[in-house]
N, C-alpha and C. Protein backbone atom coordinates (compact mmCIF):
# COMPACT_ATOMS: atom_id res chain seq x y z
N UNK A 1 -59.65 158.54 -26.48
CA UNK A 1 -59.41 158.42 -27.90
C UNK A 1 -60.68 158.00 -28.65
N UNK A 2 -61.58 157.20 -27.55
CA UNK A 2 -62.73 156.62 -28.63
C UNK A 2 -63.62 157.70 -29.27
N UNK A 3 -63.52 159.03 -28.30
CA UNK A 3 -64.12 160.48 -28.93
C UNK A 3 -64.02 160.83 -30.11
N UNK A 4 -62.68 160.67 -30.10
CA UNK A 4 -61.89 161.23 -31.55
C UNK A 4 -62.60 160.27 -32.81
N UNK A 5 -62.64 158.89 -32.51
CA UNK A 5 -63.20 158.57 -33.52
C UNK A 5 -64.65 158.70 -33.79
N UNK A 6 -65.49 158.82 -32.69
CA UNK A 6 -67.26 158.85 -33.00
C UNK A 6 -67.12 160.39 -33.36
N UNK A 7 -66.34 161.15 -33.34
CA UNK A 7 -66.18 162.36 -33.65
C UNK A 7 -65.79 162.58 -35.56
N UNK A 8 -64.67 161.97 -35.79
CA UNK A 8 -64.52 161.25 -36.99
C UNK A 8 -65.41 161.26 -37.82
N UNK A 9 -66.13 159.75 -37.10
CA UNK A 9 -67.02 159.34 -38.24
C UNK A 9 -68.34 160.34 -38.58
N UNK A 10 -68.43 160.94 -37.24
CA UNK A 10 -69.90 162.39 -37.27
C UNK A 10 -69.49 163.21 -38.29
N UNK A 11 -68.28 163.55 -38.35
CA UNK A 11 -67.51 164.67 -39.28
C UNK A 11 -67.62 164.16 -40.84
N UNK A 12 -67.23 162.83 -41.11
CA UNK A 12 -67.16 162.25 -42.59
C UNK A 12 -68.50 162.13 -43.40
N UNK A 13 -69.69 161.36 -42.04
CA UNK A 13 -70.87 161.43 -42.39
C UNK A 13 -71.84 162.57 -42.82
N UNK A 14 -71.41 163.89 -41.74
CA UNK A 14 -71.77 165.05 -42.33
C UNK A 14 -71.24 165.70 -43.12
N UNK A 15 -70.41 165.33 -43.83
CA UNK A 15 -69.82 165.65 -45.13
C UNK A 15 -69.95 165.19 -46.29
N UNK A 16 -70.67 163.95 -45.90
CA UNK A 16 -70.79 163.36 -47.20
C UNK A 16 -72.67 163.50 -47.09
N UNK A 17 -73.31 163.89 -46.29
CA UNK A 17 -74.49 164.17 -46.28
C UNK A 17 -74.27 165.49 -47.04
N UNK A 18 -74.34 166.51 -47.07
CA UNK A 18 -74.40 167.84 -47.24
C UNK A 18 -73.86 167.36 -48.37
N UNK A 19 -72.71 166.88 -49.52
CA UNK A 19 -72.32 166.77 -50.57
C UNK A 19 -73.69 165.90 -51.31
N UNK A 20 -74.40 164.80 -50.18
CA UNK A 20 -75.03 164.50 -51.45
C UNK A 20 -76.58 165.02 -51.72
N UNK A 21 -76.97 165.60 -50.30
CA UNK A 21 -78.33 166.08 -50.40
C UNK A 21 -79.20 166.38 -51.32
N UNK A 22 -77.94 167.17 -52.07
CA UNK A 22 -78.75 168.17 -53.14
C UNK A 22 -79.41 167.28 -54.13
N UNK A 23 -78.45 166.15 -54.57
CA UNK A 23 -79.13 165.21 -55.69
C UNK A 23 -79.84 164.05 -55.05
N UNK A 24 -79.48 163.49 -53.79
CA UNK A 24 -79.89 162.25 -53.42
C UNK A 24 -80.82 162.69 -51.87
N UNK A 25 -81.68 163.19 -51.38
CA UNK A 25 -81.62 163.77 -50.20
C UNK A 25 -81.99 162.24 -49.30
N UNK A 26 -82.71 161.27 -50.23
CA UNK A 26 -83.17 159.98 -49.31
C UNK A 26 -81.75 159.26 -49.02
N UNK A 27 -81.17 159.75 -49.85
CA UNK A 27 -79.73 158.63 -49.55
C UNK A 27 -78.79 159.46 -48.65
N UNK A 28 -78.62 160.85 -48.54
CA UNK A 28 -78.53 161.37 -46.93
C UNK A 28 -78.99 161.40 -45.38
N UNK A 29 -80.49 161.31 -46.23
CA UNK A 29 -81.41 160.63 -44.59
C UNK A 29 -80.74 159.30 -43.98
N UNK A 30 -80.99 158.37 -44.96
CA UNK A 30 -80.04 157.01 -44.93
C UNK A 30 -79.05 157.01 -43.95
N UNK A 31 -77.84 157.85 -44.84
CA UNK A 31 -76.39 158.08 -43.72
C UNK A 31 -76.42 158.41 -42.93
N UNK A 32 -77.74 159.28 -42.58
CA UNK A 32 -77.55 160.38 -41.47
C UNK A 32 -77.97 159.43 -39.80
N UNK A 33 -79.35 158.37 -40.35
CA UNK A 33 -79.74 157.25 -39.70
C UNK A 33 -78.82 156.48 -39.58
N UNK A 34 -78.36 155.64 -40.19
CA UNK A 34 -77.17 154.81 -40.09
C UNK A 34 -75.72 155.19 -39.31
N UNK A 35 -75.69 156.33 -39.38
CA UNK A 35 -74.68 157.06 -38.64
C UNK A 35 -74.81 157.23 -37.75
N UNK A 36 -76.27 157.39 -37.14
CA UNK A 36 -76.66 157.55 -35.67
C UNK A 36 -77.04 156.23 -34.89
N UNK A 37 -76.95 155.05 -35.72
CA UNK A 37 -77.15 154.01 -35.17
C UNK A 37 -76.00 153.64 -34.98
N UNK A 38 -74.65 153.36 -35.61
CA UNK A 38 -73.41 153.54 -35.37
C UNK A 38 -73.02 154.22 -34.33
N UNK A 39 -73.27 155.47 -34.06
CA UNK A 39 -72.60 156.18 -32.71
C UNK A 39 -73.34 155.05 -31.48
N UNK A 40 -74.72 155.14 -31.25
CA UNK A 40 -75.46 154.44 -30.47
C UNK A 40 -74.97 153.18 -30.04
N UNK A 41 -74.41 152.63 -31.26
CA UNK A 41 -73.81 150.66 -30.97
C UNK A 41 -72.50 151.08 -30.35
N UNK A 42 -71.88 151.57 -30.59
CA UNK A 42 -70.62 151.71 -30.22
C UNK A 42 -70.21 152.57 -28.88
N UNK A 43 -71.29 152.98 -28.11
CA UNK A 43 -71.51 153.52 -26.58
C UNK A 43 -72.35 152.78 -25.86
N UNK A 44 -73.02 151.42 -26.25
CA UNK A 44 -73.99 151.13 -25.62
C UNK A 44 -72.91 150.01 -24.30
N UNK A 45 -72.40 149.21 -25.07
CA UNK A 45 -71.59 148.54 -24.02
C UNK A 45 -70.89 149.13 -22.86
N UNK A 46 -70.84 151.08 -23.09
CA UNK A 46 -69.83 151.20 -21.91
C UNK A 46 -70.89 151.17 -20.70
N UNK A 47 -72.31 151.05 -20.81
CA UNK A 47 -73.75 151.26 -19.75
C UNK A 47 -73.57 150.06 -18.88
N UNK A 48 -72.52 149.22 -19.41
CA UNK A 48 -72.48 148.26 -18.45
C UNK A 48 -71.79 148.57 -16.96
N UNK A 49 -70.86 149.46 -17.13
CA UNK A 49 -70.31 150.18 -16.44
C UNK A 49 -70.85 150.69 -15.36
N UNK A 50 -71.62 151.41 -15.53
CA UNK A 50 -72.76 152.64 -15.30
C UNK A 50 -73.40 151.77 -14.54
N UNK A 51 -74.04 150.57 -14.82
CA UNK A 51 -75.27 150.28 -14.09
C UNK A 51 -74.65 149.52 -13.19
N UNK A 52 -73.49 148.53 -13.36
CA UNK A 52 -72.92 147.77 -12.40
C UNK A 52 -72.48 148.67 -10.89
N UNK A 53 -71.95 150.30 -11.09
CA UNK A 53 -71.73 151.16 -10.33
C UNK A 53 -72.98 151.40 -9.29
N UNK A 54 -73.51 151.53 -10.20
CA UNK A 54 -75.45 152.06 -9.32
C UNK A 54 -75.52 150.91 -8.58
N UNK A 55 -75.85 149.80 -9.34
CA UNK A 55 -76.36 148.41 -8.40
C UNK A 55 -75.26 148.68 -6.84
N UNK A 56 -73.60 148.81 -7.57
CA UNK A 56 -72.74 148.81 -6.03
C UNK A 56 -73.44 149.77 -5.20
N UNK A 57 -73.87 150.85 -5.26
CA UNK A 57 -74.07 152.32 -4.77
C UNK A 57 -75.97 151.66 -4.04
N UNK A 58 -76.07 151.43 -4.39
CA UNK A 58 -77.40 150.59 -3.96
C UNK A 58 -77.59 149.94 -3.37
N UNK A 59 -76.68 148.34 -3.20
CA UNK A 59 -76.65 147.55 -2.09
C UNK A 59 -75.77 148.12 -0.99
N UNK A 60 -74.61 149.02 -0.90
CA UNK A 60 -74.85 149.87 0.04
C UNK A 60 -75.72 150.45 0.84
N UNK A 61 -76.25 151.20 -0.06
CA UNK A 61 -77.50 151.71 0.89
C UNK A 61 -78.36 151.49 1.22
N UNK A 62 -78.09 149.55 0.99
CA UNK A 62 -79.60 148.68 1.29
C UNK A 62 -80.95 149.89 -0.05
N UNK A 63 -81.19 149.81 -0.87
CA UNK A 63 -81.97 150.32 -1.49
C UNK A 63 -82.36 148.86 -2.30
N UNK A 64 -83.80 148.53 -2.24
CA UNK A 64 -84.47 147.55 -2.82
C UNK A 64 -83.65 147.52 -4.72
N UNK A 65 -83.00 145.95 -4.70
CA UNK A 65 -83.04 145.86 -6.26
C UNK A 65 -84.02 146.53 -7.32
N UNK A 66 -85.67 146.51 -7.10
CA UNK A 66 -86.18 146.44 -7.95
C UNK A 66 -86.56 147.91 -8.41
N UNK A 67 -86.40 149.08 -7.36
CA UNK A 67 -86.23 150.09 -7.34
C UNK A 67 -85.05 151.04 -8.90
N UNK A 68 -83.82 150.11 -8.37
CA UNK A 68 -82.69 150.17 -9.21
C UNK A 68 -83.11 149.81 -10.76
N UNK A 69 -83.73 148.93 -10.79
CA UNK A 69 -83.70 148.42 -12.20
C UNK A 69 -84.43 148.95 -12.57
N UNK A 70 -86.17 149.80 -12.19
CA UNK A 70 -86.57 150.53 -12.33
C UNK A 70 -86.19 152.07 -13.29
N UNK A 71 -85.27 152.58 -12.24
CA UNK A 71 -84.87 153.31 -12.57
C UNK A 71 -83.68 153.23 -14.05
N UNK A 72 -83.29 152.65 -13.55
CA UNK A 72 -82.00 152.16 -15.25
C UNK A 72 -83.15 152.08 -16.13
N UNK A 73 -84.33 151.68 -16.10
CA UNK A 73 -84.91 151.58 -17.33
C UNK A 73 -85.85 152.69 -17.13
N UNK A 74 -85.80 153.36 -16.66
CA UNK A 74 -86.54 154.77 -16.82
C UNK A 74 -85.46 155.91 -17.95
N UNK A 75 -84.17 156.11 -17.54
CA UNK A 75 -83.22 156.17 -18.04
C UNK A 75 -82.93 155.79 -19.37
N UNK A 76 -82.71 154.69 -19.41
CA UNK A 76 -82.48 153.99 -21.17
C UNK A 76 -83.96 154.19 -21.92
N UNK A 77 -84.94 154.29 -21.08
CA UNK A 77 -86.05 154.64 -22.12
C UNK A 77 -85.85 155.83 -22.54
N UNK A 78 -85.82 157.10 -21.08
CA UNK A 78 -85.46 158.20 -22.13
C UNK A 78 -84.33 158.88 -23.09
N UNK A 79 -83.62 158.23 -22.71
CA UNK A 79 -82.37 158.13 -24.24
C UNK A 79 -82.84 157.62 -25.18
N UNK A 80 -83.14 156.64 -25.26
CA UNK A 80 -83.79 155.56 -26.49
C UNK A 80 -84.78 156.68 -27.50
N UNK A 81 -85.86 156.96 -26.23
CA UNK A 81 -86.81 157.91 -26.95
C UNK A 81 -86.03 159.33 -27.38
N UNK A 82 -85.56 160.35 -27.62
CA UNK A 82 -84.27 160.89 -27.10
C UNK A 82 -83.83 160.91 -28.60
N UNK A 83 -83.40 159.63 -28.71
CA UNK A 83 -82.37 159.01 -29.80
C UNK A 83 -83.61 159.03 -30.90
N UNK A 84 -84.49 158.41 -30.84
CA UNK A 84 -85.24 158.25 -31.74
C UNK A 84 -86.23 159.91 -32.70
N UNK A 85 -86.54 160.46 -31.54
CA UNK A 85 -86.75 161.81 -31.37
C UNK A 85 -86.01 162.39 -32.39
N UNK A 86 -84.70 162.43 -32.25
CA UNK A 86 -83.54 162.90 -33.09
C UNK A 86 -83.87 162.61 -34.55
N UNK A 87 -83.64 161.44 -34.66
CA UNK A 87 -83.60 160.91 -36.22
C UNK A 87 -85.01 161.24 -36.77
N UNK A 88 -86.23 161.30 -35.66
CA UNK A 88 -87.18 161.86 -37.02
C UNK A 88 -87.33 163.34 -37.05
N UNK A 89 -86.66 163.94 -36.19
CA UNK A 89 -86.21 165.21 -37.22
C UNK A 89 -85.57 165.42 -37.52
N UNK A 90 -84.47 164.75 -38.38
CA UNK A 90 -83.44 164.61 -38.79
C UNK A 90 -83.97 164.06 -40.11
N UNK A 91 -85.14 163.73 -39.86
CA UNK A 91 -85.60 163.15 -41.41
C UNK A 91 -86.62 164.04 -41.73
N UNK A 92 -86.88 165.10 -41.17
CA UNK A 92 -87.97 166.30 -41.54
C UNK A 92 -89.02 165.90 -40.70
N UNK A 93 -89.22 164.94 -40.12
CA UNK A 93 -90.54 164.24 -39.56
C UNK A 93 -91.30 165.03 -38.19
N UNK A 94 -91.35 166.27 -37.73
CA UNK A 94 -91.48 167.03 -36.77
C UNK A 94 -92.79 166.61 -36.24
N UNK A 95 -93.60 166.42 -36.96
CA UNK A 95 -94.70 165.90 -36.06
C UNK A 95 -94.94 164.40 -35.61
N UNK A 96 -93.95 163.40 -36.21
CA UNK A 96 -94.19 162.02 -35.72
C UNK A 96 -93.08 162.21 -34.26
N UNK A 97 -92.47 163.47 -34.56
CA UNK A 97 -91.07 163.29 -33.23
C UNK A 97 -91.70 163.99 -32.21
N UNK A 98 -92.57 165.00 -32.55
CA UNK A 98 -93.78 165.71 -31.46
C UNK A 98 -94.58 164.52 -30.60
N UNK A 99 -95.00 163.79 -31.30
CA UNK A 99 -96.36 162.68 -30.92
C UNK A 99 -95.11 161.45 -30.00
N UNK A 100 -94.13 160.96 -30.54
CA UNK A 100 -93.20 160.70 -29.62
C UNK A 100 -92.45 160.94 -28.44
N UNK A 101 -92.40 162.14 -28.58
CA UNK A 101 -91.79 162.98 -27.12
C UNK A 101 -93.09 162.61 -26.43
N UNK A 102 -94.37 162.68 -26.65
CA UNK A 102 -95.43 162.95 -25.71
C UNK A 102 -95.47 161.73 -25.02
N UNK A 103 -95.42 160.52 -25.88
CA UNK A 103 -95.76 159.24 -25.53
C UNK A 103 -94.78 158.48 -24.82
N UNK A 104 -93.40 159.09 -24.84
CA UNK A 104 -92.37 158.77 -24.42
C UNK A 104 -92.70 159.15 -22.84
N UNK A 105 -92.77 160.46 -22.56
CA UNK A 105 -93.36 161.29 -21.17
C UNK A 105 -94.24 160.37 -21.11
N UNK A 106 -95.30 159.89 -21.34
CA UNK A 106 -95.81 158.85 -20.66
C UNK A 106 -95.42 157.80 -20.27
N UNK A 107 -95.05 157.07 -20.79
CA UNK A 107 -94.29 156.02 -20.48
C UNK A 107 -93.61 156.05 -19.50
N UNK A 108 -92.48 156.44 -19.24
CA UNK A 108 -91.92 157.10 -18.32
C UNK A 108 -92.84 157.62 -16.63
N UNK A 109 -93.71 158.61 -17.08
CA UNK A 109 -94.49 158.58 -16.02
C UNK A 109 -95.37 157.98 -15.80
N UNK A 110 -95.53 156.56 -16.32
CA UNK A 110 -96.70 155.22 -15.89
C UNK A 110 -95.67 154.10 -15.26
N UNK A 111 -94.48 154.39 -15.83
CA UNK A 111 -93.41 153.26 -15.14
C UNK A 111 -92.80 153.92 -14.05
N UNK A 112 -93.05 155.14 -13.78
CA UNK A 112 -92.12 155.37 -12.31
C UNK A 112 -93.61 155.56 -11.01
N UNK A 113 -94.61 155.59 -11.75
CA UNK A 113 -95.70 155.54 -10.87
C UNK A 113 -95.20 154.87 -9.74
N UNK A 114 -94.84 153.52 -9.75
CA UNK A 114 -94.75 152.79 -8.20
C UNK A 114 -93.84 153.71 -7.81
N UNK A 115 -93.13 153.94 -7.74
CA UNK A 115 -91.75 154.83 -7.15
C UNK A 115 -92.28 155.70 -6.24
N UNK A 116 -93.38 156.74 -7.18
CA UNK A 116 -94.30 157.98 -6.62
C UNK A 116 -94.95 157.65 -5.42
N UNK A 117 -95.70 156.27 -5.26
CA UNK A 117 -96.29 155.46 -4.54
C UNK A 117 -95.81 154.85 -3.11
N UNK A 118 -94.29 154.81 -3.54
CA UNK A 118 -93.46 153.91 -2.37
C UNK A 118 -93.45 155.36 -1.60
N UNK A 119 -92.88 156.53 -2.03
CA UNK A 119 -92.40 157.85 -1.52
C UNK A 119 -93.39 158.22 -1.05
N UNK A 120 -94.66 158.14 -1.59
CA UNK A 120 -95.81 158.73 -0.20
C UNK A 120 -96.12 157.87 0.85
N UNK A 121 -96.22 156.47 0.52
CA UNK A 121 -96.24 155.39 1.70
C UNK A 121 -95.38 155.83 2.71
N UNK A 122 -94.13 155.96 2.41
CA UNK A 122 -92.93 156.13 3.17
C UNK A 122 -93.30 157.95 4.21
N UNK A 123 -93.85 158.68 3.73
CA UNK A 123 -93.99 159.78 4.15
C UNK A 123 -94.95 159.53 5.21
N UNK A 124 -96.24 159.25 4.44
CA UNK A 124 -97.42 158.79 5.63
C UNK A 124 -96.97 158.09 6.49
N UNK A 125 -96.32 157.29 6.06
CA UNK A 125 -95.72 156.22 7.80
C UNK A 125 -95.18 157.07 8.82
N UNK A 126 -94.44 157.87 8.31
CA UNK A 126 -93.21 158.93 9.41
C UNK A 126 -94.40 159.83 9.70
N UNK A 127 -95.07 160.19 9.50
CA UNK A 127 -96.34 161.50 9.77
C UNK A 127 -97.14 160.52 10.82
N UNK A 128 -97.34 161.05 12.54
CA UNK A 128 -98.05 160.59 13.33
C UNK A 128 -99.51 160.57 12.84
N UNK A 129 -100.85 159.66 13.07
CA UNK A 129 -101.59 159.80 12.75
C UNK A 129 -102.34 160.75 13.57
């Protein structure tokens, strides 16, 4: 049911965007932001879910904590960035959301570096010298 309503409110907001564009277009950007920060608050708590699952799925398989948390925040970064991405072209902003995607991909691939690192360690060890 909670669909129906983030569904809702997407529907009212883009309705009342498009009604007011024509005269107000900053005060549609507005809603259109605010609306997307709204969907965002109101899904973020179910990640608790999500990550408590992984952590179970993990100490199972004996897989190092720090690995895990790693990864969850490799994840929420690229949503975050993702999310943000969105809204500045959503505000016409195509080249600050260009220069973001890029920097985002970095990020991302400077924080999973150790990961890359553990996986060749781990290879070279099993490879006889």
């Amino acid at each position: 049911m909670e669909i129906m309503q983030l569904i809702g409110v997407a529907l009212v907001s883009t309705t009342l965007c498009l009604v007011i564009k024509k005269d107000r277009p900053e005060i549609a950007n507005f809603i259109a932001i605010i609306t997307g920060v709204i969907i965002l608050m109101s899904v973020v708590y179910k990640l608790n879910f999500i990550i408590e699952g992984i952590q179970g799925l993990a100490d199972k398989a004996n897989i190092p904590t720090m690995y895990i948390s790693l990864i969850i925040k490799l994840i929420g970064i690229a949503y975050l960035v993702e999310f943000a991405i969105s809204l500045c072209k959503d505000c016409g902003e195509n080249n600050i959301a260009s220069k973001l995607e890029f920097g985002g991909k970095i990020v991302v691939m400077s924080m999973s570096f150790p990961i890359l690192l553990s996986i060749v360690e781990m290879v070279l060890s099993i490879i006889p010298s």
